[in-house]
N, C-alpha and C. Protein backbone atom coordinates (compact mmCIF):
# COMPACT_ATOMS: atom_id res chain seq x y z
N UNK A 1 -9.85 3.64 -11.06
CA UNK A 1 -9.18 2.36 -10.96
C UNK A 1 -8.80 2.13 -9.49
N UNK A 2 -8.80 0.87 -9.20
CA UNK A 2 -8.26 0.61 -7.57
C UNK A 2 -7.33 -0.64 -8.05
N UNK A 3 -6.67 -0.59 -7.07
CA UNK A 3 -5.74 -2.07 -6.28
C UNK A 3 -5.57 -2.10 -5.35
N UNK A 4 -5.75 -3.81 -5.45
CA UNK A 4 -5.96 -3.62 -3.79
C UNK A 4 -4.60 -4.82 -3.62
N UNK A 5 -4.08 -4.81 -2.53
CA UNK A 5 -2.59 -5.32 -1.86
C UNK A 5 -2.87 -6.29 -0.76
N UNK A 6 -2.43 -7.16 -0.70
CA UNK A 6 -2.27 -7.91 0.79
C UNK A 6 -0.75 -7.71 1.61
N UNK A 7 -0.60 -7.52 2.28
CA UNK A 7 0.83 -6.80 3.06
C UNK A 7 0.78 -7.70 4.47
N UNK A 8 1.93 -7.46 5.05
CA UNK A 8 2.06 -7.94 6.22
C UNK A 8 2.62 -6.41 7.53
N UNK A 9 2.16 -5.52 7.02
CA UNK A 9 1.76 -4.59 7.69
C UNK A 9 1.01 -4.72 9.29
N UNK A 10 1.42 -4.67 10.33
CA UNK A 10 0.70 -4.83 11.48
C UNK A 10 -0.42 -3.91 12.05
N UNK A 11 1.11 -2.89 12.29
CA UNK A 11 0.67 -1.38 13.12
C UNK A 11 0.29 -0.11 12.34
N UNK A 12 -0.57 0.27 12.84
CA UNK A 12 -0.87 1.48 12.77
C UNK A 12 0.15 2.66 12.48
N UNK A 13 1.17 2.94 13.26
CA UNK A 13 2.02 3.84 12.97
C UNK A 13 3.05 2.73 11.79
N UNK A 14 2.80 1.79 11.30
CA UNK A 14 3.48 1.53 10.09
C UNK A 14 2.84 1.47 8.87
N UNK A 15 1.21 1.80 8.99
CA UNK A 15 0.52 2.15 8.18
C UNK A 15 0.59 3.37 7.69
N UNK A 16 0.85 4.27 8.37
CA UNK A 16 1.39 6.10 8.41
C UNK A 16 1.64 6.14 7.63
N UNK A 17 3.26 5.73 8.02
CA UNK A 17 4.61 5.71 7.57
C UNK A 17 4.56 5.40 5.96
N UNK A 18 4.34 4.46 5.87
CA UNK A 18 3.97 3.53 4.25
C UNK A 18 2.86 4.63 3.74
N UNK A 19 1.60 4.86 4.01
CA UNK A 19 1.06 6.07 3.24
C UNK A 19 1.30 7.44 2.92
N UNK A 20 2.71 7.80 4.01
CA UNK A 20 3.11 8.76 3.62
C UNK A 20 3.64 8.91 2.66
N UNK A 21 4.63 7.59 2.80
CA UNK A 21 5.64 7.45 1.81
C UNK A 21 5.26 7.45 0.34
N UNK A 22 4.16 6.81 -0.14
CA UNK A 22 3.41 6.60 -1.29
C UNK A 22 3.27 7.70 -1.65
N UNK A 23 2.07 8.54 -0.29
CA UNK A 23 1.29 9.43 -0.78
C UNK A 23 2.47 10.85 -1.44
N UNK A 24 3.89 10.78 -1.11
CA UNK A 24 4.90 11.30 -1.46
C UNK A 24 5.24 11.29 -2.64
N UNK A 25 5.39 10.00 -3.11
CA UNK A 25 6.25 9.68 -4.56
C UNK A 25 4.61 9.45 -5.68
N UNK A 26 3.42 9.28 -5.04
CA UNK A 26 1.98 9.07 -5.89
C UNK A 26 1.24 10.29 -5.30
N UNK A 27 1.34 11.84 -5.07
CA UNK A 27 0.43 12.42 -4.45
C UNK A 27 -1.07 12.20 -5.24
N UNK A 28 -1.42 12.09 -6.47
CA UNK A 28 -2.49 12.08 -7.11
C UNK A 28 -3.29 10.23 -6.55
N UNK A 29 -2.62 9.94 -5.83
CA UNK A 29 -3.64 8.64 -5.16
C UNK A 29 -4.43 8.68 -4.08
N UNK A 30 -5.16 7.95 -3.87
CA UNK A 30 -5.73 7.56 -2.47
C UNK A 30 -5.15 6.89 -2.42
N UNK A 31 -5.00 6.30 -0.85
CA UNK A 31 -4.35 5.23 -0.15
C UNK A 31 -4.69 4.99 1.05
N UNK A 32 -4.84 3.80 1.35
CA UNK A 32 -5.08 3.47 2.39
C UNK A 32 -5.02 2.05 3.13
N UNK A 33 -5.40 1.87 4.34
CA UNK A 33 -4.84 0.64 4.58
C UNK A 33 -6.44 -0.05 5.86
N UNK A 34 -6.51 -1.70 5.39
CA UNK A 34 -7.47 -1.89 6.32
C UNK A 34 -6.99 -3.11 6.93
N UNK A 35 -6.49 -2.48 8.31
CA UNK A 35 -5.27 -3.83 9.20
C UNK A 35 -6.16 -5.08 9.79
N UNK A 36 -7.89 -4.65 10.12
CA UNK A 36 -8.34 -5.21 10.81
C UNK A 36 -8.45 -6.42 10.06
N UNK A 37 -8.90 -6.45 8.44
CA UNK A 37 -9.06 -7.61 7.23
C UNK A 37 -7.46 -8.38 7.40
N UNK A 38 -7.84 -10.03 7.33
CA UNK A 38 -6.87 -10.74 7.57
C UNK A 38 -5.72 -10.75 7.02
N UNK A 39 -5.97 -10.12 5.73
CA UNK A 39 -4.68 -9.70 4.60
C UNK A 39 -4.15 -8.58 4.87
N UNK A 40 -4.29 -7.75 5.99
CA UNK A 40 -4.19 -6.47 5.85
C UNK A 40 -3.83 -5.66 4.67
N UNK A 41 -5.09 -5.50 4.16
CA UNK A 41 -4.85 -4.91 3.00
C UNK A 41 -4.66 -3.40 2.90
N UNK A 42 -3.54 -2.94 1.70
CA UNK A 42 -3.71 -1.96 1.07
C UNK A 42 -4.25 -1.78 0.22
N UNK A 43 -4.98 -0.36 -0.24
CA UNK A 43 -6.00 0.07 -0.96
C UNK A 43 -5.53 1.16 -1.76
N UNK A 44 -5.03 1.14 -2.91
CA UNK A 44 -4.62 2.11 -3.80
C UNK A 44 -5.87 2.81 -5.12
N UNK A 45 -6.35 3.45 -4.96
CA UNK A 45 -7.17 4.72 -5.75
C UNK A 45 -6.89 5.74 -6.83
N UNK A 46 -6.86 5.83 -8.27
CA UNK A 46 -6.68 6.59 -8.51
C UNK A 46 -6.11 6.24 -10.49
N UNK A 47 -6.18 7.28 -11.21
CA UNK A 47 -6.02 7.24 -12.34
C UNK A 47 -4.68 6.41 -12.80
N UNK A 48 -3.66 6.21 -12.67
CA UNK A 48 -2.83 5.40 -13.02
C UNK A 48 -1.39 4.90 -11.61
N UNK A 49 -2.02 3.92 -11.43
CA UNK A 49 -1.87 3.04 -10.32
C UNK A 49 -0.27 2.36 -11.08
N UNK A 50 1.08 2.43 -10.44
CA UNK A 50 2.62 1.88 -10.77
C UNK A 50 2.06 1.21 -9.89
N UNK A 51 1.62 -0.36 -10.30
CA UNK A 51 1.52 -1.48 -9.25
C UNK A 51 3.01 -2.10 -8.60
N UNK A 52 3.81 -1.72 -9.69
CA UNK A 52 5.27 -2.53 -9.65
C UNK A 52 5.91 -1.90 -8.88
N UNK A 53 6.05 -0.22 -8.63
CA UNK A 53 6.78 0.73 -7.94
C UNK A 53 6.28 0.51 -6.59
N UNK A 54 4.32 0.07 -6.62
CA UNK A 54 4.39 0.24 -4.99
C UNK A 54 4.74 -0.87 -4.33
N UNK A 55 4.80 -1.91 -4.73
CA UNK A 55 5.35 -3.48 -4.28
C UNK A 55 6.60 -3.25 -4.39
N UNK A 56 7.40 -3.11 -4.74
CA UNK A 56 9.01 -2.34 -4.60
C UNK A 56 9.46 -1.70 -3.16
N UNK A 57 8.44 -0.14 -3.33
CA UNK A 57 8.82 0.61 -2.50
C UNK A 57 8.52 0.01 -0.90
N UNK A 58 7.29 -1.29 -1.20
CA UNK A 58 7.35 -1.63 0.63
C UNK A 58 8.23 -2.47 1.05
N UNK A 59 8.47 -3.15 -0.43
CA UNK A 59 9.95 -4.57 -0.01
C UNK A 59 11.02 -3.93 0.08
N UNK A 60 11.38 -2.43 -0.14
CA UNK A 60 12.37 -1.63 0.17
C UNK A 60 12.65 -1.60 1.12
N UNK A 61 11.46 -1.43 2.23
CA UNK A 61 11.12 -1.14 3.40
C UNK A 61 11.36 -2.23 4.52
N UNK A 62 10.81 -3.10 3.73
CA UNK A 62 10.77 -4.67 4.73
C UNK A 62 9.53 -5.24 4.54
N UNK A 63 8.95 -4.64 4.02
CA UNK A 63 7.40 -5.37 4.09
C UNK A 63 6.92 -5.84 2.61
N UNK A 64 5.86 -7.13 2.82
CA UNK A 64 5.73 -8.25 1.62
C UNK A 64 4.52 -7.19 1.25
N UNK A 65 4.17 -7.39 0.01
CA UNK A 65 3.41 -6.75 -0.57
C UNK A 65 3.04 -7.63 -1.93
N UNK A 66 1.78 -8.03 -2.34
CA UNK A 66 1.68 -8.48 -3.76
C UNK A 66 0.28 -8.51 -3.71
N UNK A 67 -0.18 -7.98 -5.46
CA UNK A 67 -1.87 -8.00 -5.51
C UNK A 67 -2.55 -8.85 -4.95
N UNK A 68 -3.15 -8.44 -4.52
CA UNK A 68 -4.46 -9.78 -3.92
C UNK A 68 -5.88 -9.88 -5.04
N UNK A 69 -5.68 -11.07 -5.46
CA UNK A 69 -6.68 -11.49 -6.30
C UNK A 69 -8.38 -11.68 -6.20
């Protein structure tokens, strides 16, 4: 299964940061992020995807996050 995210994610070292963080509380995911695509999207991988927890955990953060269709 994948999802994929549109974020307002800029940088690189805030891409890290945010995959660490995931890859912390979701170790069984992939994750990843592609800043150069205009949505900068995130890319979530993996057998059971908390869409709701990871849109949470970035508006926790400061950052917009919602599926991209």
């Amino acid at each position: 299964m994948v999802e994929v995210f549109k974020t307002n994610v800029d940088l690189v070292e805030q891409s890290d940061i945010i995959c660490a963080r995931l890859l912390n509380l979701f170790p069984n995911l992939q994750i990843n992020f592609d800043l150069d695509d205009c949505d900068r999207i995130l890319r979530v991988q993996g057998k059971m995807i908390q869409v709701h927890k990871i849109i949470s955990e970035l508006n926790a953060i400061g950052f917009a996050c919602e599926v991209l269709d």
